[in-house]
PDB file of N, CA and C in Angstrom:
ATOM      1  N   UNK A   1      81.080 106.691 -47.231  1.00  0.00           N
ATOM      2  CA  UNK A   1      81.325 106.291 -45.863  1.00  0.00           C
ATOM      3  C   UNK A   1      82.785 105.864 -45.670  1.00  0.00           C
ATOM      4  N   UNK A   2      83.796 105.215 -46.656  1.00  0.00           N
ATOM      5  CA  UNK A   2      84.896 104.768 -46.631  1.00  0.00           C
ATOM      6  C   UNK A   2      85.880 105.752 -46.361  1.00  0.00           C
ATOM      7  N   UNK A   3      85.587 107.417 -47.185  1.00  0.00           N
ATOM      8  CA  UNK A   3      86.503 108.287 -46.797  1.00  0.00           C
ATOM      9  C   UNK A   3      85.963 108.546 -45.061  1.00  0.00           C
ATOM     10  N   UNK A   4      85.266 108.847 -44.847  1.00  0.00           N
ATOM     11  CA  UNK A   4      84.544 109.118 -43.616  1.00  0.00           C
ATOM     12  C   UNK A   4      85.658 108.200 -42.519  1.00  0.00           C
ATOM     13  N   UNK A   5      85.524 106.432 -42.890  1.00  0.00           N
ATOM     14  CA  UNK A   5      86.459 105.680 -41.827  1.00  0.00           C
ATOM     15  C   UNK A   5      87.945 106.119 -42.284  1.00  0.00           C
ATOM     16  N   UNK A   6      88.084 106.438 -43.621  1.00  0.00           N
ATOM     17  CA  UNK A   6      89.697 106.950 -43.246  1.00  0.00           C
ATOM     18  C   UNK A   6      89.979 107.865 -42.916  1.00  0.00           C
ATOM     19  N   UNK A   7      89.404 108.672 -42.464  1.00  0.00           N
ATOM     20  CA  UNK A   7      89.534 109.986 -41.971  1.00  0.00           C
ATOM     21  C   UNK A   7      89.730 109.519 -40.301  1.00  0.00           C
ATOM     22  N   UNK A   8      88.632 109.252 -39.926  1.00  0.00           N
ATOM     23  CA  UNK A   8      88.919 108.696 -38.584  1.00  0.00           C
ATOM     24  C   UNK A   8      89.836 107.992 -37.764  1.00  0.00           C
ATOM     25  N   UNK A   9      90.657 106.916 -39.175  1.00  0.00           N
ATOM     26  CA  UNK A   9      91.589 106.513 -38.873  1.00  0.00           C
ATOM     27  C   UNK A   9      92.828 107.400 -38.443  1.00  0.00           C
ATOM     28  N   UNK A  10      92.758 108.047 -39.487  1.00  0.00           N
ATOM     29  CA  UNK A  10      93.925 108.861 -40.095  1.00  0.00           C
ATOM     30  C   UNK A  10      94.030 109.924 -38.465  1.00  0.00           C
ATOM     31  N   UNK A  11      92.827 110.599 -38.481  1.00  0.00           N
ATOM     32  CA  UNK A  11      93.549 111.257 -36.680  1.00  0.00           C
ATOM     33  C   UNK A  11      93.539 110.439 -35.731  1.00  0.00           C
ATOM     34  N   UNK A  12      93.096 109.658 -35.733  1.00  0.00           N
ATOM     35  CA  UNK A  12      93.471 108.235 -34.755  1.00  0.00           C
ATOM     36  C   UNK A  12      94.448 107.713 -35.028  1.00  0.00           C
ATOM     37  N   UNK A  13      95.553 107.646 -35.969  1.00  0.00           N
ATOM     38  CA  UNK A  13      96.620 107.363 -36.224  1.00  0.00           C
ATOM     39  C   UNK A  13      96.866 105.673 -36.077  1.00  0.00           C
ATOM     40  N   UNK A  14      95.558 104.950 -36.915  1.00  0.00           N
ATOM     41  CA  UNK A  14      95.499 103.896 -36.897  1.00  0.00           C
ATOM     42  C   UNK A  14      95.839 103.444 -38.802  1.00  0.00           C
ATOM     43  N   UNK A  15      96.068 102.446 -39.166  1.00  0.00           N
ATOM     44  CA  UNK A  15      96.542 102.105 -40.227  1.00  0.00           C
ATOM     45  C   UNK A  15      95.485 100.923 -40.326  1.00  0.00           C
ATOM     46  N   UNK A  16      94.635 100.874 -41.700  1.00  0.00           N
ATOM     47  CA  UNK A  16      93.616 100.381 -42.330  1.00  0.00           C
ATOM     48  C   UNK A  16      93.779  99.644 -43.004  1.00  0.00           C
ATOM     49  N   UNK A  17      93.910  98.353 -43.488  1.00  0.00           N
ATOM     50  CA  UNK A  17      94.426  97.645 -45.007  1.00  0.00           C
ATOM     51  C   UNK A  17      92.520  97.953 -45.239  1.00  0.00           C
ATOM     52  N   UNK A  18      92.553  97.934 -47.004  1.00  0.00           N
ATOM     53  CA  UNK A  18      91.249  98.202 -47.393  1.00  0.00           C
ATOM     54  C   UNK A  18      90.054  97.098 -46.670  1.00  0.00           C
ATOM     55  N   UNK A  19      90.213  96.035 -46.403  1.00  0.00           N
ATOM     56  CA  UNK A  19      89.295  95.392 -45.919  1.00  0.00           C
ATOM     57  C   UNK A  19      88.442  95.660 -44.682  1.00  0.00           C
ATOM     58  N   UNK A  20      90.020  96.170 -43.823  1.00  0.00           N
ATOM     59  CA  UNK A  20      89.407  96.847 -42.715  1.00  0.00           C
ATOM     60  C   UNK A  20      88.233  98.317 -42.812  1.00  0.00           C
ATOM     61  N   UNK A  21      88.865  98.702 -43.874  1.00  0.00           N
ATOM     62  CA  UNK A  21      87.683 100.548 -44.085  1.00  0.00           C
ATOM     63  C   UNK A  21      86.830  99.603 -44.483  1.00  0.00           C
ATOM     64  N   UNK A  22      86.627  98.747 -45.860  1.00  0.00           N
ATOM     65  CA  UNK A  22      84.892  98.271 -45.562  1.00  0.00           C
ATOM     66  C   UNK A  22      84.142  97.821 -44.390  1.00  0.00           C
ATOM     67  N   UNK A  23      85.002  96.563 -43.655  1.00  0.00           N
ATOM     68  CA  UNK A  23      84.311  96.457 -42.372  1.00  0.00           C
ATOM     69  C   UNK A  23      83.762  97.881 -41.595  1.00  0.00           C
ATOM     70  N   UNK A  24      84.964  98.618 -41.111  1.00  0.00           N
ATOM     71  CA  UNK A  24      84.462  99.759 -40.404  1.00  0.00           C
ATOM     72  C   UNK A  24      83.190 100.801 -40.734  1.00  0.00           C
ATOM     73  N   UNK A  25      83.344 100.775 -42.348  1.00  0.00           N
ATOM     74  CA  UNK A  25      82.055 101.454 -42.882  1.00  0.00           C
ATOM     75  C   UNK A  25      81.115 100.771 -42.727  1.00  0.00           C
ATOM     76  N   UNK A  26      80.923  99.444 -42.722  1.00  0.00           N
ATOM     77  CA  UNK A  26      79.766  98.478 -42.405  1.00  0.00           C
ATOM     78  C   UNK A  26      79.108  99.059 -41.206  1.00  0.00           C
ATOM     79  N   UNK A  27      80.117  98.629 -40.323  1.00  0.00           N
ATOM     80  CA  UNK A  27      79.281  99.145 -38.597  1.00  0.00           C
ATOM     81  C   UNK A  27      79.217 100.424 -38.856  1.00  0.00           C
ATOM     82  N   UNK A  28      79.992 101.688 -39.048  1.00  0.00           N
ATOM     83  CA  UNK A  28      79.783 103.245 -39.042  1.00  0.00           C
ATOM     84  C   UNK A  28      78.315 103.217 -39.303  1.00  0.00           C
ATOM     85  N   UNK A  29      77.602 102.303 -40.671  1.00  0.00           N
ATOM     86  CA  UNK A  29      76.313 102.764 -41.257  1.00  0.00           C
ATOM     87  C   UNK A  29      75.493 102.304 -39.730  1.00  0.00           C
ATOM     88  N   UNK A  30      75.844 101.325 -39.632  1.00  0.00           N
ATOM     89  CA  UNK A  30      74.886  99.904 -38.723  1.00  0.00           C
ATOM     90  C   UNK A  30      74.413 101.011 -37.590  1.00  0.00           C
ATOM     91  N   UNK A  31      75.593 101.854 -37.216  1.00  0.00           N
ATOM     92  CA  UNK A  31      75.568 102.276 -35.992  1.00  0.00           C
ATOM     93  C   UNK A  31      74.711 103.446 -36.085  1.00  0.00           C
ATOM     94  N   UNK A  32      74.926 104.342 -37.049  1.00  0.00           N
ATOM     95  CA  UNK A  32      74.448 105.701 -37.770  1.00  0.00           C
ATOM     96  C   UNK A  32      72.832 105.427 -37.994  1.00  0.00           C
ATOM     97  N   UNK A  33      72.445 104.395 -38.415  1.00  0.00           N
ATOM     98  CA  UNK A  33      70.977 103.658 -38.834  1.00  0.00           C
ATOM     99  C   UNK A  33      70.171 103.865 -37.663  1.00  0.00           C
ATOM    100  N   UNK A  34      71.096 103.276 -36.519  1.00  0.00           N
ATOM    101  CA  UNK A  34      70.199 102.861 -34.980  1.00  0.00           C
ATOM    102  C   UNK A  34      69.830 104.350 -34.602  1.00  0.00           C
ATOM    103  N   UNK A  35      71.127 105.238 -35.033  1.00  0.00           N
ATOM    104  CA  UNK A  35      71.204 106.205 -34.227  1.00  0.00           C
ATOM    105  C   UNK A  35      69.828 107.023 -34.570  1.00  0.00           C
ATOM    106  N   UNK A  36      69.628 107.033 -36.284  1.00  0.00           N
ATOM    107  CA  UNK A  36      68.234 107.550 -36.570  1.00  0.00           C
ATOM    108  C   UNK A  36      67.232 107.034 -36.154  1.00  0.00           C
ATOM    109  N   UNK A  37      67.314 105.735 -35.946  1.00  0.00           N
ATOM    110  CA  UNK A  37      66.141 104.820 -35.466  1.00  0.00           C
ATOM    111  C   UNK A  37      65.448 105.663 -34.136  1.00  0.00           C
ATOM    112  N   UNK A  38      66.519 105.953 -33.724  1.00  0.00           N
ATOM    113  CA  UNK A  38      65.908 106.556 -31.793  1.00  0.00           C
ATOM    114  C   UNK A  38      66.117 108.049 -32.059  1.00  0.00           C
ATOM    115  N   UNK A  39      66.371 108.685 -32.984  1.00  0.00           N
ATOM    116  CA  UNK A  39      65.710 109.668 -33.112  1.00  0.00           C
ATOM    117  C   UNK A  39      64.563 110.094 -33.214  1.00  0.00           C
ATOM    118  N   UNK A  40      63.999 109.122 -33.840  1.00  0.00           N
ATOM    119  CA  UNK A  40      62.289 108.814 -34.250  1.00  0.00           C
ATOM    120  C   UNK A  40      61.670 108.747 -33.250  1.00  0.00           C
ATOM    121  N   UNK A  41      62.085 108.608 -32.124  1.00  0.00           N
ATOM    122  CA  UNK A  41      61.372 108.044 -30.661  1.00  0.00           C
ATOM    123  C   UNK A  41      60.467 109.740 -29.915  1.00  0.00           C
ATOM    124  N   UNK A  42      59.464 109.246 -29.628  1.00  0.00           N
ATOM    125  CA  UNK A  42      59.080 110.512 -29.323  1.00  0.00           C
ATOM    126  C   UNK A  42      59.145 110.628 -27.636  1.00  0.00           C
ATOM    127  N   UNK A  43      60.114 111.624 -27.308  1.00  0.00           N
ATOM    128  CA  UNK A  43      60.366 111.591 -25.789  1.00  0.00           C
ATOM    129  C   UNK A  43      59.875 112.972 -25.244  1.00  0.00           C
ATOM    130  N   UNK A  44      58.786 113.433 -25.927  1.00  0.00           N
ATOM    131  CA  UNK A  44      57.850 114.604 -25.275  1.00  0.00           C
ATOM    132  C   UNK A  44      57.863 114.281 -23.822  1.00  0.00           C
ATOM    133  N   UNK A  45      58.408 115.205 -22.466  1.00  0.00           N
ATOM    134  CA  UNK A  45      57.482 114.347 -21.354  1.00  0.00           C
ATOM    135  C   UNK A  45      57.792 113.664 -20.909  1.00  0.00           C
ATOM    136  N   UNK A  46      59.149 113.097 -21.505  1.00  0.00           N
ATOM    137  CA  UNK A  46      59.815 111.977 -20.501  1.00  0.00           C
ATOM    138  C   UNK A  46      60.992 112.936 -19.647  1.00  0.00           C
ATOM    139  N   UNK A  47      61.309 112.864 -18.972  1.00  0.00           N
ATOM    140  CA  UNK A  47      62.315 113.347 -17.773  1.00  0.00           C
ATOM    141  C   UNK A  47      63.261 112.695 -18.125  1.00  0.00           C
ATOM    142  N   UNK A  48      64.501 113.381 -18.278  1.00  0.00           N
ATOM    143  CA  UNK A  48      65.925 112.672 -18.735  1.00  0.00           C
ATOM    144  C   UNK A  48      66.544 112.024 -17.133  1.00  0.00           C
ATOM    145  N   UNK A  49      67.245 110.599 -17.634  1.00  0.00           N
ATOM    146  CA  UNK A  49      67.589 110.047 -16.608  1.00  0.00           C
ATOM    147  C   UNK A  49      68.814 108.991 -16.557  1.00  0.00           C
ATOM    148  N   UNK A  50      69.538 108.801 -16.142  1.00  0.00           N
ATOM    149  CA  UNK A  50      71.024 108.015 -16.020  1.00  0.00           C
ATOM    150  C   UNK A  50      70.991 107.512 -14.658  1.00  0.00           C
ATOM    151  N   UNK A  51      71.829 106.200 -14.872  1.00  0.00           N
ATOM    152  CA  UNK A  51      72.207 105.904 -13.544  1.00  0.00           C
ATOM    153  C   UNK A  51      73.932 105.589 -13.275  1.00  0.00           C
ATOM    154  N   UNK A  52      73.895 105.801 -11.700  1.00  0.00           N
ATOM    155  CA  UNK A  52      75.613 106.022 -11.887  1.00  0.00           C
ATOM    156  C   UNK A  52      75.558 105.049 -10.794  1.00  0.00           C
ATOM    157  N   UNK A  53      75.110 104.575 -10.187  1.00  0.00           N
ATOM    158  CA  UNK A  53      74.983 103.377  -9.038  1.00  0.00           C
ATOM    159  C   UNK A  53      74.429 104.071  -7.882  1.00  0.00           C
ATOM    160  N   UNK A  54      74.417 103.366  -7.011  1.00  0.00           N
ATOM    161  CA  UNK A  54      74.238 103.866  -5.634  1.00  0.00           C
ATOM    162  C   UNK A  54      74.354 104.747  -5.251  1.00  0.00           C
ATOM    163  N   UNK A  55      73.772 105.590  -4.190  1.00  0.00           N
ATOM    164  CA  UNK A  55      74.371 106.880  -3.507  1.00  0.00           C
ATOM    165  C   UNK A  55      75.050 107.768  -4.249  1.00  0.00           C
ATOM    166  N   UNK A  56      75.523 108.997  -4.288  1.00  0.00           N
ATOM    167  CA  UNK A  56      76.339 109.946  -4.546  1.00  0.00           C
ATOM    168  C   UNK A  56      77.895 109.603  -4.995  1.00  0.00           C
ATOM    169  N   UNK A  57      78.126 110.238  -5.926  1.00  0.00           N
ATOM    170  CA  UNK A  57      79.349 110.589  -6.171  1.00  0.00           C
ATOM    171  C   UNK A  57      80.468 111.320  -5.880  1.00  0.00           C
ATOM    172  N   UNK A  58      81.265 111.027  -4.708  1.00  0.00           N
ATOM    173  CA  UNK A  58      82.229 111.983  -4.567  1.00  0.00           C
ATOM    174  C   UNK A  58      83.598 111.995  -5.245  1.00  0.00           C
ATOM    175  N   UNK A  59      83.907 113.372  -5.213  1.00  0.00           N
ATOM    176  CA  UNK A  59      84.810 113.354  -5.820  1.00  0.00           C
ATOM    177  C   UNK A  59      86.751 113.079  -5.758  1.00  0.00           C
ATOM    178  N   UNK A  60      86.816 112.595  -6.200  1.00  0.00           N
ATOM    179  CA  UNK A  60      88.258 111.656  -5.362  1.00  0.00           C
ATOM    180  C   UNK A  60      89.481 113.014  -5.213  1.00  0.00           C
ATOM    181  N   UNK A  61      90.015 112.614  -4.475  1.00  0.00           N
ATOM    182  CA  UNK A  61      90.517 113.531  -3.193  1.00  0.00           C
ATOM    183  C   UNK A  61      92.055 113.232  -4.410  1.00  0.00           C
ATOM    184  N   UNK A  62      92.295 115.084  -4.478  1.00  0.00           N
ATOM    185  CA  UNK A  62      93.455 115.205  -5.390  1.00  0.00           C
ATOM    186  C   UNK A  62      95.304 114.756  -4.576  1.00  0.00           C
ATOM    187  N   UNK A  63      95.388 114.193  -4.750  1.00  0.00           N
ATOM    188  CA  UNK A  63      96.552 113.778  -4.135  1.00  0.00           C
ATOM    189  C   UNK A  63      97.824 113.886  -5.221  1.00  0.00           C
ATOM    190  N   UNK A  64      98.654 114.971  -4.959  1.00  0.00           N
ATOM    191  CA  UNK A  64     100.155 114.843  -5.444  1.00  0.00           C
ATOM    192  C   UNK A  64     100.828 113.378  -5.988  1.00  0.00           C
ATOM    193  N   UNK A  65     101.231 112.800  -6.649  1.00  0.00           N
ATOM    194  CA  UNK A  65     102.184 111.911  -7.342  1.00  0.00           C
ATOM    195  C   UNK A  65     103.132 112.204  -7.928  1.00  0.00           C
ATOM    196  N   UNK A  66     103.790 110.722  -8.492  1.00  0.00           N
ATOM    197  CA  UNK A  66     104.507 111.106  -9.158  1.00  0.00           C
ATOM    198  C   UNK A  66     104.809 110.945 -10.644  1.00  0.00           C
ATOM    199  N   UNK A  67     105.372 111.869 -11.448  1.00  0.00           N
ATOM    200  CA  UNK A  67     104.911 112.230 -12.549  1.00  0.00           C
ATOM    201  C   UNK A  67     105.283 110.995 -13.690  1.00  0.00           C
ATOM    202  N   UNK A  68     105.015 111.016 -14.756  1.00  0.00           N
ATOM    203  CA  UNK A  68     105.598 109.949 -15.903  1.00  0.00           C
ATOM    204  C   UNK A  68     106.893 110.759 -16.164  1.00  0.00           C
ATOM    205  N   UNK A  69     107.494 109.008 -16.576  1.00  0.00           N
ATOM    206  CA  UNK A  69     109.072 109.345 -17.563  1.00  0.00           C
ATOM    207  C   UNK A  69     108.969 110.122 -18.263  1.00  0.00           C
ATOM    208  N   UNK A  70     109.283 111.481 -18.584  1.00  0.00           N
ATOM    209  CA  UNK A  70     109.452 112.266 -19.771  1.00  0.00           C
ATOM    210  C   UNK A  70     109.622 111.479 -20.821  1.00  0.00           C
ATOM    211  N   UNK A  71     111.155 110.901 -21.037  1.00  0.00           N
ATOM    212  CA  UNK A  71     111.614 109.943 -21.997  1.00  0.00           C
ATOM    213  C   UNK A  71     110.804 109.234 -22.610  1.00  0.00           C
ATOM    214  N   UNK A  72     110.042 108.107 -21.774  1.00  0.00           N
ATOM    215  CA  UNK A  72     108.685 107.022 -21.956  1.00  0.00           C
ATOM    216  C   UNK A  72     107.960 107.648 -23.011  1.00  0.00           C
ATOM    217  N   UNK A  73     107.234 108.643 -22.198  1.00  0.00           N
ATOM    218  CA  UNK A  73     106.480 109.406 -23.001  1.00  0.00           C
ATOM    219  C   UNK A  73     106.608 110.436 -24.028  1.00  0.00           C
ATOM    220  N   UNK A  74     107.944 110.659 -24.368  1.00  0.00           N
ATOM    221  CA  UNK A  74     108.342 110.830 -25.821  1.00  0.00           C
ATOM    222  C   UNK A  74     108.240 110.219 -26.698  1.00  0.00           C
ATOM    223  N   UNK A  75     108.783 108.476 -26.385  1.00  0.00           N
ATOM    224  CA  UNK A  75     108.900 107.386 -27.289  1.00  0.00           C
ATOM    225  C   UNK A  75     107.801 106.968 -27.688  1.00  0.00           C
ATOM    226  N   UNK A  76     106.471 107.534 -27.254  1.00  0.00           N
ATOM    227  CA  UNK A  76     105.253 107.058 -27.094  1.00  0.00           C
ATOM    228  C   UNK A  76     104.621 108.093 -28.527  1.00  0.00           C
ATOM    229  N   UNK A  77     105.196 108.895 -28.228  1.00  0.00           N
ATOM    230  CA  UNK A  77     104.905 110.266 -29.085  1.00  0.00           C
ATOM    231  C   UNK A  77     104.889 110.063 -30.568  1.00  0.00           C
ATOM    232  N   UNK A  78     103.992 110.055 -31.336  1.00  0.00           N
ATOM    233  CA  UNK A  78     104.191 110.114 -32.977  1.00  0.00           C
ATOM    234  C   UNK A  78     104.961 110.921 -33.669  1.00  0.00           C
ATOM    235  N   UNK A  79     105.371 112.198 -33.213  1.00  0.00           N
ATOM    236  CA  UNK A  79     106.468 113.118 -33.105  1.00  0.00           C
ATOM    237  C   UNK A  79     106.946 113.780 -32.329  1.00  0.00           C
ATOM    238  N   UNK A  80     107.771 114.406 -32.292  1.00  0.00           N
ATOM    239  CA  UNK A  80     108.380 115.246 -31.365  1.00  0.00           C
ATOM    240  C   UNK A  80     109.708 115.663 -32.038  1.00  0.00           C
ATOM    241  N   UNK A  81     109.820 117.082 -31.610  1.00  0.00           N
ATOM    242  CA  UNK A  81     110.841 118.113 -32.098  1.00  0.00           C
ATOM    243  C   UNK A  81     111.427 118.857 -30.788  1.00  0.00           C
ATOM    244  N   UNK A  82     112.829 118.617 -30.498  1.00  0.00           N
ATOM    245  CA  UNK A  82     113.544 119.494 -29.705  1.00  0.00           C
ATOM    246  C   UNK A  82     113.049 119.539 -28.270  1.00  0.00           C
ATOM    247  N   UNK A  83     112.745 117.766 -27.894  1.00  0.00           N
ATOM    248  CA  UNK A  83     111.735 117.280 -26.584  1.00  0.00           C
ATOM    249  C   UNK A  83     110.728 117.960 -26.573  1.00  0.00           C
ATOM    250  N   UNK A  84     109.809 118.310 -27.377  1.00  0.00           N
ATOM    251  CA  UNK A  84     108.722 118.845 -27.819  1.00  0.00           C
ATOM    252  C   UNK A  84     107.533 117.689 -28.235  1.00  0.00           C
ATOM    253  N   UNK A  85     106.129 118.012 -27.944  1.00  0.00           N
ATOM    254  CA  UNK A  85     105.275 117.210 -29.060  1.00  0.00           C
ATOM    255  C   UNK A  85     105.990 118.199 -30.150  1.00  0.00           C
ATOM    256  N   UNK A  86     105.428 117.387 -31.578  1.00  0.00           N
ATOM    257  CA  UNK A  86     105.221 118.224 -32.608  1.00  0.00           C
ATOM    258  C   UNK A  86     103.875 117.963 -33.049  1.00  0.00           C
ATOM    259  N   UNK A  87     103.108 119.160 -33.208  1.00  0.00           N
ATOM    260  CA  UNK A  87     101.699 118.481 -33.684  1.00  0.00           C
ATOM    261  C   UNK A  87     101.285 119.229 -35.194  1.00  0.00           C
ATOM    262  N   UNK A  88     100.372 119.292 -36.304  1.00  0.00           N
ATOM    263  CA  UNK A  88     100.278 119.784 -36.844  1.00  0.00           C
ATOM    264  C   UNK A  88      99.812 121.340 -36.744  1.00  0.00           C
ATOM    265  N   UNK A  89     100.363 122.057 -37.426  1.00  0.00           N
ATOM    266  CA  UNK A  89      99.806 123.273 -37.291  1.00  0.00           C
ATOM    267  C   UNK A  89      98.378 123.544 -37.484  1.00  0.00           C
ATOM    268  N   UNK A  90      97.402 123.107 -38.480  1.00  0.00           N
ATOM    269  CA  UNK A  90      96.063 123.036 -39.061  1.00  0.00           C
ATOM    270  C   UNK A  90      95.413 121.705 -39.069  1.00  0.00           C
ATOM    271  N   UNK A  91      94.532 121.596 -38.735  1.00  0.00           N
ATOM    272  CA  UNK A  91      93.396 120.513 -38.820  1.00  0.00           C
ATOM    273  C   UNK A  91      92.583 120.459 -40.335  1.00  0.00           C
ATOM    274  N   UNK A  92      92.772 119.453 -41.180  1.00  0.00           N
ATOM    275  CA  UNK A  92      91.650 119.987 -42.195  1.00  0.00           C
ATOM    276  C   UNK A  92      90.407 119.133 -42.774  1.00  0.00           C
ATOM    277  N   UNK A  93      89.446 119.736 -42.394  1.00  0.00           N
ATOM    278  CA  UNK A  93      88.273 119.194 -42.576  1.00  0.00           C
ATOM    279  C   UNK A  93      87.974 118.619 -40.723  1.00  0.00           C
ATOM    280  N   UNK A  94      88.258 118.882 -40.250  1.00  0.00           N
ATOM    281  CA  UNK A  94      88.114 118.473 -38.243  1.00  0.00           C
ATOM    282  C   UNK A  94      87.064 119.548 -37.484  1.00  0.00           C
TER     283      UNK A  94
END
């Protein structure tokens, strides 16, 4: 489970001291456990259902703005090449 949270980290581009990957593997299981738990649930027959509040949802009316700092959002960037993202070429194991 520990490679599992560093992996997650790692494209999340978050930084782990080891204490943190055990914690995180703690809940990953905790969470993974429940998740089988309600798998078990037998929902033959039940009608799938959500609620989003009140009345209908419309959809918000596209309105022109204005755009972000290029710059900003370079500096924001984990890389970048030639005002470019740079991203990896291959994903592995994703």
């Amino acid at each position: 489970m520990r490679i599992d949270v560093r992996r997650i980290a790692q494209i999340a581009r978050i930084d782990l001291d080891p204490q943190d990957e055990e914690a995180m593997a703690r809940e990953l299981e905790l969470i993974l456990a429940r998740m089988d738990k309600l798998l078990e649930l037998d929902v033959e027959g039940v009608p799938p259902t959500f609620a989003l509040g009140e009345g209908t949802l419309e959809p918000a009316e596209d309105l022109p703005h204005e755009s972000l700092c290029r710059e900003l959002v370079m500096e924001c960037a984990p890389s970048v090449h030639d005002g470019y993202f740079k991203v990896p070429r291959e994903s592995q194991g994703v």
